[in-house]
N, C-alpha and C. Protein backbone atom coordinates (compact mmCIF):
# COMPACT_ATOMS: atom_id res chain seq x y z
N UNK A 1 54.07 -74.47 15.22
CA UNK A 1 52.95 -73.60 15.55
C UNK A 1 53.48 -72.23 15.99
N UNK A 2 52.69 -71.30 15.73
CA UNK A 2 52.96 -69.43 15.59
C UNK A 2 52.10 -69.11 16.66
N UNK A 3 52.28 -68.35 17.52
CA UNK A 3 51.13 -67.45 18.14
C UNK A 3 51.13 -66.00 17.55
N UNK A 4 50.09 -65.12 17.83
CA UNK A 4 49.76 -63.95 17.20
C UNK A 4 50.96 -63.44 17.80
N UNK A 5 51.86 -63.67 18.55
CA UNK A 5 53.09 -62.69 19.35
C UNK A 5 54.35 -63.06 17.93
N UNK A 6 53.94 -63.97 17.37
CA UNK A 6 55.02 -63.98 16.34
C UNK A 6 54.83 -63.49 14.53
N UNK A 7 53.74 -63.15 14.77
CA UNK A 7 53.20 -62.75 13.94
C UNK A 7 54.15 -61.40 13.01
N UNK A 8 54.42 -60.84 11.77
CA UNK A 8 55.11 -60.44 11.17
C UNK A 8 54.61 -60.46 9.49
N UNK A 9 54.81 -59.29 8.96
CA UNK A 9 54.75 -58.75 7.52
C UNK A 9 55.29 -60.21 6.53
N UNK A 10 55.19 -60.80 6.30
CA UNK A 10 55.17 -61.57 5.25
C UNK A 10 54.92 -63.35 5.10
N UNK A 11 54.96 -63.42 7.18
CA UNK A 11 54.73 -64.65 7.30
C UNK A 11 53.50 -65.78 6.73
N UNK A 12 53.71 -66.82 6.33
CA UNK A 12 53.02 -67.65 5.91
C UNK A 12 52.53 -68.59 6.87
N UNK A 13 51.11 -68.43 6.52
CA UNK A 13 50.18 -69.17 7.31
C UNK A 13 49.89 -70.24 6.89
N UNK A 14 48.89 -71.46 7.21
CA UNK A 14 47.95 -72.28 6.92
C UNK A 14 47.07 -72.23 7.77
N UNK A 15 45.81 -71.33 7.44
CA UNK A 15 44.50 -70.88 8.14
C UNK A 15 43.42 -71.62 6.77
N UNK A 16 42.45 -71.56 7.85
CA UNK A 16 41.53 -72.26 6.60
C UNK A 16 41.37 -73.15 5.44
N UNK A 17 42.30 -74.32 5.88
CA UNK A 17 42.91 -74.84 4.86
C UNK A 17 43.61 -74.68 3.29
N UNK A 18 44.07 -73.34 3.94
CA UNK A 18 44.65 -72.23 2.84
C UNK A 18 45.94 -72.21 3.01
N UNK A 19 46.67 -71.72 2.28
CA UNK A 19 47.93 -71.12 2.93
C UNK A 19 47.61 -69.47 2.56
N UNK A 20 48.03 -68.69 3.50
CA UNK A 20 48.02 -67.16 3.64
C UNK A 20 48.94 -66.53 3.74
N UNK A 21 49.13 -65.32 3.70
CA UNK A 21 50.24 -63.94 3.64
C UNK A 21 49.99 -63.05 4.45
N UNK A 22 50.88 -62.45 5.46
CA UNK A 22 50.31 -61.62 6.47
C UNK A 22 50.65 -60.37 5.85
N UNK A 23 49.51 -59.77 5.70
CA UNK A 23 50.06 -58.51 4.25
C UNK A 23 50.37 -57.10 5.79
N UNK A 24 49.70 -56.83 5.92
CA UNK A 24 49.64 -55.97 7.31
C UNK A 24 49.08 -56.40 8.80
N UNK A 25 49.39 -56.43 9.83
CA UNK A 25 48.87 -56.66 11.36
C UNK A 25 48.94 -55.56 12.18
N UNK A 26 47.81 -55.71 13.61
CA UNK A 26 47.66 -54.24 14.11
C UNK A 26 47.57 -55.18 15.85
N UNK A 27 47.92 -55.09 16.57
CA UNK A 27 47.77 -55.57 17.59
C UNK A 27 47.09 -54.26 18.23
N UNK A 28 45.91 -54.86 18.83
CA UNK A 28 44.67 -53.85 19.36
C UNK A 28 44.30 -54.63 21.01
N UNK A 29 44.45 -53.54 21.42
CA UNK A 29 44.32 -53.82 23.08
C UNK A 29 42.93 -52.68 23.45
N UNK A 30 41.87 -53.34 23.73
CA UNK A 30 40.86 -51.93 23.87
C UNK A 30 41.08 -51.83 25.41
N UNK A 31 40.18 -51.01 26.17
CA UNK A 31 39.93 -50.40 27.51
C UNK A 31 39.10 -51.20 27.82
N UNK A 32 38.27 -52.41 27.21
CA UNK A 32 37.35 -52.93 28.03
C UNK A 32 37.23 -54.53 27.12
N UNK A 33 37.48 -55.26 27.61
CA UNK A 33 37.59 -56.89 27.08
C UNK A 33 39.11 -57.33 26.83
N UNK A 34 39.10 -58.18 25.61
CA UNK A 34 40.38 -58.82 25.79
C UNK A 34 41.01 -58.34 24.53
N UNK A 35 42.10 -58.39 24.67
CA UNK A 35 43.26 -58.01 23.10
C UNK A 35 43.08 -59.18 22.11
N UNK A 36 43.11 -58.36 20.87
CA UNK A 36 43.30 -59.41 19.79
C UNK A 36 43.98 -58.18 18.70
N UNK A 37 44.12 -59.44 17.54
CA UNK A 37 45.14 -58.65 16.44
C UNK A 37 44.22 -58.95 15.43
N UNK A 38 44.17 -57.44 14.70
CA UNK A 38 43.26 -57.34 13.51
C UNK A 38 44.26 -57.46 11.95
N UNK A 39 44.27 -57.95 11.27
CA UNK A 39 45.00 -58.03 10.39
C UNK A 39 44.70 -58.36 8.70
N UNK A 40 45.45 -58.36 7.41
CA UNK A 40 45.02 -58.39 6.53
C UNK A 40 46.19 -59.42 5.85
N UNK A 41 45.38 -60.62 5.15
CA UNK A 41 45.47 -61.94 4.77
C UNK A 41 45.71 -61.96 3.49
N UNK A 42 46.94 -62.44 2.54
CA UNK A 42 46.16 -62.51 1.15
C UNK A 42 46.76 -64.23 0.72
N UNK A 43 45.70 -64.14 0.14
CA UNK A 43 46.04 -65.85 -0.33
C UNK A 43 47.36 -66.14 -1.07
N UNK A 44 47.47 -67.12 -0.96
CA UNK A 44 49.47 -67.61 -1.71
C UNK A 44 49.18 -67.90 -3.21
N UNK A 45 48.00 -68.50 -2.83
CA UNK A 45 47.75 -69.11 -4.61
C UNK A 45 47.03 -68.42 -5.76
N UNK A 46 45.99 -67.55 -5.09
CA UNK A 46 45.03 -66.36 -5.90
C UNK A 46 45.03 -65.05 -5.16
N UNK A 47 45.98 -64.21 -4.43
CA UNK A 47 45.85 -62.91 -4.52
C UNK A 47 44.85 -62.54 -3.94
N UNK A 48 43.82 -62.95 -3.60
CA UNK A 48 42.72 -62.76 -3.08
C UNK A 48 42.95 -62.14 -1.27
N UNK A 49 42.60 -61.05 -0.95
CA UNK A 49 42.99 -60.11 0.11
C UNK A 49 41.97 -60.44 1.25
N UNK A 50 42.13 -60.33 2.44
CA UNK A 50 41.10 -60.59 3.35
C UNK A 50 41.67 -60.58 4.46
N UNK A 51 40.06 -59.65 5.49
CA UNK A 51 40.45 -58.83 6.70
C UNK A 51 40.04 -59.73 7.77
N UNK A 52 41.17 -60.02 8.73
CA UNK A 52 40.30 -60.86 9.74
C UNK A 52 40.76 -60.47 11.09
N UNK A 53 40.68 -60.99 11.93
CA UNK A 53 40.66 -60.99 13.64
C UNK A 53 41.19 -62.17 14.02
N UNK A 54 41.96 -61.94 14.64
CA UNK A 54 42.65 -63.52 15.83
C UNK A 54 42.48 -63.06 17.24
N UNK A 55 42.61 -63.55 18.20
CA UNK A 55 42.07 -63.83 19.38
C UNK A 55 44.08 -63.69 20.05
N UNK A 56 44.39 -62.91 20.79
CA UNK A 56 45.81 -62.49 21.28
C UNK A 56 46.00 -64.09 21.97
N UNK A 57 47.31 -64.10 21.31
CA UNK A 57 47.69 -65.24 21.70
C UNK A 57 46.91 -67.21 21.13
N UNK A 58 46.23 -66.06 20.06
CA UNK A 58 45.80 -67.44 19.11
C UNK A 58 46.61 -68.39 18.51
N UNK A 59 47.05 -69.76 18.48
CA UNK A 59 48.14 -70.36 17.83
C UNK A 59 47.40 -70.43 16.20
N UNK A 60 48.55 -70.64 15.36
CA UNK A 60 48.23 -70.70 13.86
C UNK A 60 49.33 -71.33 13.39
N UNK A 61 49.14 -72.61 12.46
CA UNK A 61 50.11 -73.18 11.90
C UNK A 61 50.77 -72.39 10.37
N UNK A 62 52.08 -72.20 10.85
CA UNK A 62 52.75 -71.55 10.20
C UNK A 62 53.36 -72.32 8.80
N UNK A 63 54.20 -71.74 7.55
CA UNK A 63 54.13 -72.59 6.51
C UNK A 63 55.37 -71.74 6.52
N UNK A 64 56.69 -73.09 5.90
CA UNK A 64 57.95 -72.37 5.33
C UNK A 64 57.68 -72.74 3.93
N UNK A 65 57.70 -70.74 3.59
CA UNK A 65 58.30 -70.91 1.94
C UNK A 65 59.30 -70.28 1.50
N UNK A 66 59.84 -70.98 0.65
CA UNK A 66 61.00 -70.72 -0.22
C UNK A 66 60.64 -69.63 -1.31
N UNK A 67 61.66 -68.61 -1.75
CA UNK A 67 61.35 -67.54 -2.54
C UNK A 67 62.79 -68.29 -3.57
N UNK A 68 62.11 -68.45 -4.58
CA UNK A 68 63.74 -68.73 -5.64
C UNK A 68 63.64 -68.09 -7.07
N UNK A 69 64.47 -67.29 -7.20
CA UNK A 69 64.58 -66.18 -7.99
C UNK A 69 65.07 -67.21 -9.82
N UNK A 70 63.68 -67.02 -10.57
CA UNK A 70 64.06 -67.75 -11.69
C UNK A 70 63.18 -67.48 -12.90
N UNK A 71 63.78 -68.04 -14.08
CA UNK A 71 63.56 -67.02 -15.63
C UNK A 71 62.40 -67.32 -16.10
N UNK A 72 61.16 -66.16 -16.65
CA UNK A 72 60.42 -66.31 -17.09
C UNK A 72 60.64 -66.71 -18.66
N UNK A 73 60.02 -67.91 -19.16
CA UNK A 73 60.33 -68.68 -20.31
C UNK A 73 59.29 -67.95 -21.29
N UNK A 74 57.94 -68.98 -21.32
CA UNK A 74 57.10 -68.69 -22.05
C UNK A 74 55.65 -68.92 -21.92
N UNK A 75 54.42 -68.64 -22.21
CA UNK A 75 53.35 -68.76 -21.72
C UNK A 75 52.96 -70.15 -22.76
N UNK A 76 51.58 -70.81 -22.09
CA UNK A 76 51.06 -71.75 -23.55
C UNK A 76 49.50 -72.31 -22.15
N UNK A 77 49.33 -73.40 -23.40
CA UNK A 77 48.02 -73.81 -22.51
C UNK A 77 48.05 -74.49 -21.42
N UNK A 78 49.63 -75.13 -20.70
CA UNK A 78 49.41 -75.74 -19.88
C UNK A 78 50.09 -74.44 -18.45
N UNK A 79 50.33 -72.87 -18.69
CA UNK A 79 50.74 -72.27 -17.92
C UNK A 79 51.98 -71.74 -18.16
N UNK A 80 52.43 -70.91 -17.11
CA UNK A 80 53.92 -69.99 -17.91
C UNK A 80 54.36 -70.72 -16.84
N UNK A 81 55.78 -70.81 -18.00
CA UNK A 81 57.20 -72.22 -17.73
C UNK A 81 57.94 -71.43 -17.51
N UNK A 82 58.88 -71.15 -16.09
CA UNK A 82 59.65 -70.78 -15.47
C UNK A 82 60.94 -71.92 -15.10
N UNK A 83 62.44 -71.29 -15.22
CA UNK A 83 63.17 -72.12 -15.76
C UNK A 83 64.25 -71.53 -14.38
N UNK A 84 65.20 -72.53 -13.46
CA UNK A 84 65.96 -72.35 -12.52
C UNK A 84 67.34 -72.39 -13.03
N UNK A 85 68.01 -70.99 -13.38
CA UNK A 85 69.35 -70.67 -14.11
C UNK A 85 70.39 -71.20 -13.18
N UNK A 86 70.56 -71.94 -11.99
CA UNK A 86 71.21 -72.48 -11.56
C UNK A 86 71.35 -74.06 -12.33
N UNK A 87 70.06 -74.92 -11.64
CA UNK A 87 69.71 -76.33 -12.08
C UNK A 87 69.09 -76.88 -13.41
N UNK A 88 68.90 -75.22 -14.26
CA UNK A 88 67.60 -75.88 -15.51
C UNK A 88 66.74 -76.27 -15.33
N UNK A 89 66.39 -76.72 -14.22
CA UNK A 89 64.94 -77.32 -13.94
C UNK A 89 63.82 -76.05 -14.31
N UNK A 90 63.05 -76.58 -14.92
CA UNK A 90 61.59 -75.88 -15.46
C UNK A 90 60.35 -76.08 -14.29
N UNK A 91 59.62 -75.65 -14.14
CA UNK A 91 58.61 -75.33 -13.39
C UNK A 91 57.69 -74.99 -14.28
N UNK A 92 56.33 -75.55 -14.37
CA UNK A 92 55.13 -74.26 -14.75
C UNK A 92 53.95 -74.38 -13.71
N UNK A 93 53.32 -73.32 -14.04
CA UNK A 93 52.34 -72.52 -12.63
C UNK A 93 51.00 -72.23 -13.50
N UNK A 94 50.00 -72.53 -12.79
CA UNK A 94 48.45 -72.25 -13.85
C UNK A 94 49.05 -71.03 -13.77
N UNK A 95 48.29 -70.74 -15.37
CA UNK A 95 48.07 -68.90 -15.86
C UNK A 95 47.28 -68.45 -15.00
N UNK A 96 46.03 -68.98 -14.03
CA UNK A 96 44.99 -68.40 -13.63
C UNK A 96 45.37 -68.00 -11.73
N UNK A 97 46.87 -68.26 -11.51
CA UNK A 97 47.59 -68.49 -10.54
C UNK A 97 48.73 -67.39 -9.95
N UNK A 98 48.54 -66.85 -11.18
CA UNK A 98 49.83 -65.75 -11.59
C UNK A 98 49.01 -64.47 -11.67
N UNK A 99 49.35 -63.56 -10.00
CA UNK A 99 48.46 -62.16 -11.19
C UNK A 99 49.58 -61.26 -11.42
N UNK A 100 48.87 -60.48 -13.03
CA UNK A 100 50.04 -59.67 -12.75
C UNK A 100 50.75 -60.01 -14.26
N UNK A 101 50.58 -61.23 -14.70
CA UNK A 101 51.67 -61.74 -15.98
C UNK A 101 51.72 -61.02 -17.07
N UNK A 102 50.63 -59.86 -17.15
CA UNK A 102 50.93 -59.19 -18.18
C UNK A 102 51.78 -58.36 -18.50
N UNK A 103 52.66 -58.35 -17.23
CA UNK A 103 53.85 -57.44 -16.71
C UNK A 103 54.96 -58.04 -16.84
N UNK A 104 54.93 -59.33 -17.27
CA UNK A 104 56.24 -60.08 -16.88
C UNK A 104 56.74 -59.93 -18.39
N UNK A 105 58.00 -59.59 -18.63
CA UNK A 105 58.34 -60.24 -20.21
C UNK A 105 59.28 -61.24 -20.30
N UNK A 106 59.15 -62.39 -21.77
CA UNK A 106 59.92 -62.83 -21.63
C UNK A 106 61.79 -62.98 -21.38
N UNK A 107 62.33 -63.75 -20.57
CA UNK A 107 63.59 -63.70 -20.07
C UNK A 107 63.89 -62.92 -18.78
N UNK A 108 62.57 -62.44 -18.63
CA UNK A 108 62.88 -61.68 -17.13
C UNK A 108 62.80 -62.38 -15.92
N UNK A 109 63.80 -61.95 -14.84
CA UNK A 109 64.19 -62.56 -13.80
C UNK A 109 62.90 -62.17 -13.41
N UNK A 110 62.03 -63.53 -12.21
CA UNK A 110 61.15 -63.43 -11.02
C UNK A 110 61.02 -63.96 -10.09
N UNK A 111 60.74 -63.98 -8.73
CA UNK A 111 60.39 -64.77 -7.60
C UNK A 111 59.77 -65.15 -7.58
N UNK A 112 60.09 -66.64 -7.72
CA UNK A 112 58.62 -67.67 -7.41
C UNK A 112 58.67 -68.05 -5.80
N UNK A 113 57.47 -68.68 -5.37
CA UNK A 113 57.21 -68.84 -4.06
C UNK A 113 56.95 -70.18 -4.14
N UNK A 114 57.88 -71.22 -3.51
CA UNK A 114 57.74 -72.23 -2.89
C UNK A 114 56.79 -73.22 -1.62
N UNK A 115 56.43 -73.66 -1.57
CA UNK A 115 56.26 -74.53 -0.23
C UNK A 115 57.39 -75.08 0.07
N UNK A 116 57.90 -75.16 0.94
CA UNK A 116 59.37 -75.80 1.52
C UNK A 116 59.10 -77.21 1.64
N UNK A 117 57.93 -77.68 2.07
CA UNK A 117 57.66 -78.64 2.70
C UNK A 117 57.28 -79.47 1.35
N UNK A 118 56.34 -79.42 0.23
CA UNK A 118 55.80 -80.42 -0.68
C UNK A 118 57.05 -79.41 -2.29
N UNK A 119 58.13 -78.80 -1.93
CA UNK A 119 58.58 -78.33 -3.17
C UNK A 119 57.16 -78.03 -4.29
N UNK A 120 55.82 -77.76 -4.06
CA UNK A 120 54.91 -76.80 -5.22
C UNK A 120 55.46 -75.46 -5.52
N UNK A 121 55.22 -75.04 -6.65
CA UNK A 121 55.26 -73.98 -6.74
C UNK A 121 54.02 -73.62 -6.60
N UNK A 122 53.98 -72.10 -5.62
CA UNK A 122 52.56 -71.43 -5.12
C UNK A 122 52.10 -70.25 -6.41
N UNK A 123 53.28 -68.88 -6.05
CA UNK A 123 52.84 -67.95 -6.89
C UNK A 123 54.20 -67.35 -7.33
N UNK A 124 53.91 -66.13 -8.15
CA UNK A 124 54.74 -65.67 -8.49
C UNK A 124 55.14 -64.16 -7.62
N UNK A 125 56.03 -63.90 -7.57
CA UNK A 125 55.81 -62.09 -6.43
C UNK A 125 56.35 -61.60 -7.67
N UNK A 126 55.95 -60.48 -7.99
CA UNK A 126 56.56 -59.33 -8.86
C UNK A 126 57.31 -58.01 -8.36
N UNK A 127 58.11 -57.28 -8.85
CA UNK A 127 58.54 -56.33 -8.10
C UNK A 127 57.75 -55.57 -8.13
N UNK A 128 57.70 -54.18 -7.00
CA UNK A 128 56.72 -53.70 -6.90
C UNK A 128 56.96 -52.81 -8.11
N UNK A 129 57.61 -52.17 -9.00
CA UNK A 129 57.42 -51.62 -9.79
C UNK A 129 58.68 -52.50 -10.84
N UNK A 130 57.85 -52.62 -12.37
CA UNK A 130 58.63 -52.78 -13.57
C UNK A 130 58.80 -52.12 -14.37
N UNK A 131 59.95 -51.90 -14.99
CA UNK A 131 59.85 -51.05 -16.34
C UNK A 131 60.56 -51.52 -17.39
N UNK A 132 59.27 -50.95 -18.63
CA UNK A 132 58.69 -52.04 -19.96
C UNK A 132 59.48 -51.11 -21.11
N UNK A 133 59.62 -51.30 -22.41
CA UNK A 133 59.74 -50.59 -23.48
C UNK A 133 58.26 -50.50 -23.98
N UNK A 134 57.81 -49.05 -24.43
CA UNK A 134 56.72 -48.95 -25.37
C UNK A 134 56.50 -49.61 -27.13
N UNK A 135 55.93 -50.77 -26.98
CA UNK A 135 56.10 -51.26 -28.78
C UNK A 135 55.26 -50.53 -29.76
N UNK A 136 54.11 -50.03 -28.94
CA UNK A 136 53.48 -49.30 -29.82
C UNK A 136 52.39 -48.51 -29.02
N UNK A 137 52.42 -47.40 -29.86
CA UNK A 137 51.24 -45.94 -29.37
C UNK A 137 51.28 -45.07 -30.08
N UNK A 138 50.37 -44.20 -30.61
CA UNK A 138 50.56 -42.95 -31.69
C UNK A 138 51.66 -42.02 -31.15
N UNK A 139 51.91 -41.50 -31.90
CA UNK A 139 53.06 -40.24 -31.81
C UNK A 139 53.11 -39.41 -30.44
N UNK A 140 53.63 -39.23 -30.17
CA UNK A 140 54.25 -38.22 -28.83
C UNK A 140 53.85 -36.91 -29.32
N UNK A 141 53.70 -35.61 -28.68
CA UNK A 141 53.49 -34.48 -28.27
C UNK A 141 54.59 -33.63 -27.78
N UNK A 142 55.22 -33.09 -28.33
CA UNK A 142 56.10 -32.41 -27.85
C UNK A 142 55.61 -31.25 -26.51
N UNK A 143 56.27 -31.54 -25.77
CA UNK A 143 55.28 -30.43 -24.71
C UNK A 143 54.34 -30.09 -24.36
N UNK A 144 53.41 -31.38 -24.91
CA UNK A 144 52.09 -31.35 -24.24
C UNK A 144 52.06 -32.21 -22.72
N UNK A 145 52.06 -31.71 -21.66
CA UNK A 145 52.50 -32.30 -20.15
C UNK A 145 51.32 -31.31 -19.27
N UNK A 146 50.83 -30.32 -19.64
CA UNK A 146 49.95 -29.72 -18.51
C UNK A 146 48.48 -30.29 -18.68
N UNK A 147 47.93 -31.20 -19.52
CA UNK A 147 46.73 -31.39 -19.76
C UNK A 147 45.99 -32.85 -18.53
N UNK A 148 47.14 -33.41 -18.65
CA UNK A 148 47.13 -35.07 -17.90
C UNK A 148 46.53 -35.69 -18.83
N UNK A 149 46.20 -35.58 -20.03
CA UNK A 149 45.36 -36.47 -20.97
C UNK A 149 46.33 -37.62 -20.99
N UNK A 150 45.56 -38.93 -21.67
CA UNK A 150 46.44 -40.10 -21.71
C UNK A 150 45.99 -40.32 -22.90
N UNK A 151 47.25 -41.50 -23.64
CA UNK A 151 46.74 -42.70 -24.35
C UNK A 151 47.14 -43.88 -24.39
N UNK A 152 46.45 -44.77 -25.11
CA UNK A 152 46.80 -46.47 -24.64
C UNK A 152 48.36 -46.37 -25.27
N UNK A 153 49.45 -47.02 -24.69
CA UNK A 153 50.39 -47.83 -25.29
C UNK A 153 50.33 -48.94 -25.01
N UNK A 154 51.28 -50.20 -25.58
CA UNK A 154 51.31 -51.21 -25.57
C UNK A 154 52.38 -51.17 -25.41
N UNK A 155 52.66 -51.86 -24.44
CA UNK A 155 54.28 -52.38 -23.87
C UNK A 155 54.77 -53.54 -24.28
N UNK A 156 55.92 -53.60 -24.15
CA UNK A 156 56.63 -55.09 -25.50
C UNK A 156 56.29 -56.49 -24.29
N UNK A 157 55.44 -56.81 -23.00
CA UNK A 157 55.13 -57.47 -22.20
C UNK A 157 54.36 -58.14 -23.20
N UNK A 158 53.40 -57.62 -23.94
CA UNK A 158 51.84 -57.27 -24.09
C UNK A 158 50.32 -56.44 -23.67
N UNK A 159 51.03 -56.08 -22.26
CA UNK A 159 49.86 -55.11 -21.50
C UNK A 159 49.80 -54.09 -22.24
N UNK A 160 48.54 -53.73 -21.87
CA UNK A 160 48.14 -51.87 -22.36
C UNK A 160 47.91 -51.33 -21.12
N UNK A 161 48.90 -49.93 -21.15
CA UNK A 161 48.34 -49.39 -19.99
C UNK A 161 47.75 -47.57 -20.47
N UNK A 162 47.76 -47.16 -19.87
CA UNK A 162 47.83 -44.91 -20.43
C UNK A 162 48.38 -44.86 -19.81
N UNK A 163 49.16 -43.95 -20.76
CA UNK A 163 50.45 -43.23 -20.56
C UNK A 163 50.22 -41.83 -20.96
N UNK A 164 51.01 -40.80 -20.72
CA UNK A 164 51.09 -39.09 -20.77
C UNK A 164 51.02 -39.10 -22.29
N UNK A 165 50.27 -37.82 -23.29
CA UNK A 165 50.69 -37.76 -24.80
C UNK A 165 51.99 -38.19 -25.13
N UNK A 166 52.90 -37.44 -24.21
CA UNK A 166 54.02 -37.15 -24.72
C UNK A 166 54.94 -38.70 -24.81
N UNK A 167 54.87 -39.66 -24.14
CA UNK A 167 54.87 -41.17 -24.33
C UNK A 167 55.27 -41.31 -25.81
N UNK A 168 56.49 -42.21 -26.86
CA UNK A 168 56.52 -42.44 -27.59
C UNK A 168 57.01 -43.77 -27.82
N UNK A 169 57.02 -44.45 -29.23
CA UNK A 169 57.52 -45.67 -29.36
C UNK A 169 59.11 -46.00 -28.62
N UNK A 170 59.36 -46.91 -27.90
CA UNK A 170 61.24 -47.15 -27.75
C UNK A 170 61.33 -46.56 -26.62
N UNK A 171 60.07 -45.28 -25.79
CA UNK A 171 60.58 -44.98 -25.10
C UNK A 171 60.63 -46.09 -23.40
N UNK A 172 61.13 -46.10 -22.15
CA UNK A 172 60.93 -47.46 -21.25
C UNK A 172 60.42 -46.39 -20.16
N UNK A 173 58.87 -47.23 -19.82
CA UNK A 173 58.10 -46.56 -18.57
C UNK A 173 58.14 -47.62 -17.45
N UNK A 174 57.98 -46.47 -16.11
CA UNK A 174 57.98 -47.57 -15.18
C UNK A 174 56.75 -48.07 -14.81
N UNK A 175 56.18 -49.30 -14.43
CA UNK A 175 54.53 -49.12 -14.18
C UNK A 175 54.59 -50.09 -13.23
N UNK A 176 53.25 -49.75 -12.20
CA UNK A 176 52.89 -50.46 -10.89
C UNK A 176 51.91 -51.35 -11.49
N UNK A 177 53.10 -52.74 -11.54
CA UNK A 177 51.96 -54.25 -11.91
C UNK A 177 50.49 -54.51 -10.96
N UNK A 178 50.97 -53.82 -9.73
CA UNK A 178 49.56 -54.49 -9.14
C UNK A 178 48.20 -53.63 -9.50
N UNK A 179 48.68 -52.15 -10.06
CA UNK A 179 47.31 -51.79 -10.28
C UNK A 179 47.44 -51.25 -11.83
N UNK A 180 48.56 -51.56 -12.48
CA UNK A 180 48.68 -51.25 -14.08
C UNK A 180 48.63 -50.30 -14.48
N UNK A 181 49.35 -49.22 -13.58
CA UNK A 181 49.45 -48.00 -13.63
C UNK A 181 50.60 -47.08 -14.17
N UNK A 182 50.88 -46.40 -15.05
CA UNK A 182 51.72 -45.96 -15.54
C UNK A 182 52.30 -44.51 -14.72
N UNK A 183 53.92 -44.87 -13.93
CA UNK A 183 54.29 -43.89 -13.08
C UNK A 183 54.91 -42.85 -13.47
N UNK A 184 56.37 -43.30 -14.53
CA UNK A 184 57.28 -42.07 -14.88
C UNK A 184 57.80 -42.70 -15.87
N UNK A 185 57.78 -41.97 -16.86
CA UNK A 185 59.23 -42.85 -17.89
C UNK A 185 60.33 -42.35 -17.37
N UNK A 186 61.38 -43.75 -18.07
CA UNK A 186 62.58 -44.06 -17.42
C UNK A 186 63.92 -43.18 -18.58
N UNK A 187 63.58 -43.72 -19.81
CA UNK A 187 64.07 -42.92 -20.67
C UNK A 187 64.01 -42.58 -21.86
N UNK A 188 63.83 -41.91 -22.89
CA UNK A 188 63.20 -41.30 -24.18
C UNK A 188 64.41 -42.10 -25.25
N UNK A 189 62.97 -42.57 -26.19
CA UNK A 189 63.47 -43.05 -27.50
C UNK A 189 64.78 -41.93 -28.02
């Protein structure tokens, strides 16, 4: 058991018969009543974000998980099969479990998230930023950069994201998986 005094950026909960993520915490002391910590929750298994309140010095059963860094295989109907380059052991995780997979390509290294306690696999963490090769998008623009116009490319993942005109086939952009955003290319075909 955790009290809110141990509370910390990434710890894992079991609140609500959930397991949770302590994405941010604010310990709030007002001028008139009692202290509590306001904080923001996101689920282990669906990503799903949420703002709540504990009571200072609330106990909360805490959850050890394991982070084990291992190869994205391939997607199909029963989920994407992740493979442990130490042991070979395979793993797969519902597709509907994973956000974000349109970012992943195959053979790329990722962190999966464990339960320590029942060995499940929970989710997947992505880095906060990846960078993809462009497989396809119309022609580049030579020096067209002052307009901000975009267009779709398709990254060799499979995602589509917009990218600057000037964006061409071969060239590798970096993009923020959590909101599918295209930041800087990395380097020109």
């Amino acid at each position: 058991m955790a009290s809110t005094q141990d509370f910390r950026n990434g710890l894992v909960l079991n609140w609500k018969n959930d397991l949770w993520q302590i994405v941010e915490f604010m310990h709030v002391k007002p001028g008139k009543g009692g202290a509590f910590v306001r904080g923001k929750l996101k689920n282990v298994r669906n990503g799903k974000i949420v703002d709540t309140t504990f009571r200072a010095g609330e106990k909360v059963e805490d959850v050890r998980v394991e982070r084990r860094q291992m190869q994205y295989l391939y997607e199909d109907d029963l989920g994407l099969h992740f493979m442990n380059t130490e042991t070979y052991e395979q793993r797969t995780l519902r597709s509907d479990l994973v956000t974000g997979k349109e970012f992943i390509k195959e053979g790329g290294m990722i962190d999966v998230l464990f339960d320590a306690g029942s060995d499940e696999p929970l989710n997947v963490e992505l880095p906060r930023m990846v960078e993809l090769a462009v497989s396809q998008t119309d022609p580049g623009l030579k020096g067209d950069t002052a307009t901000g116009a975009t267009k779709p490319a398709t990254l060799e993942s499979g995602a589509t994201v917009q990218v600057p005109l000037f964006i061409n086939e071969g060239d590798i952009v970096r993009v923020d998986p959590e909101t599918g955003s295209y930041q800087t290319r990395v380097t020109a075909a």
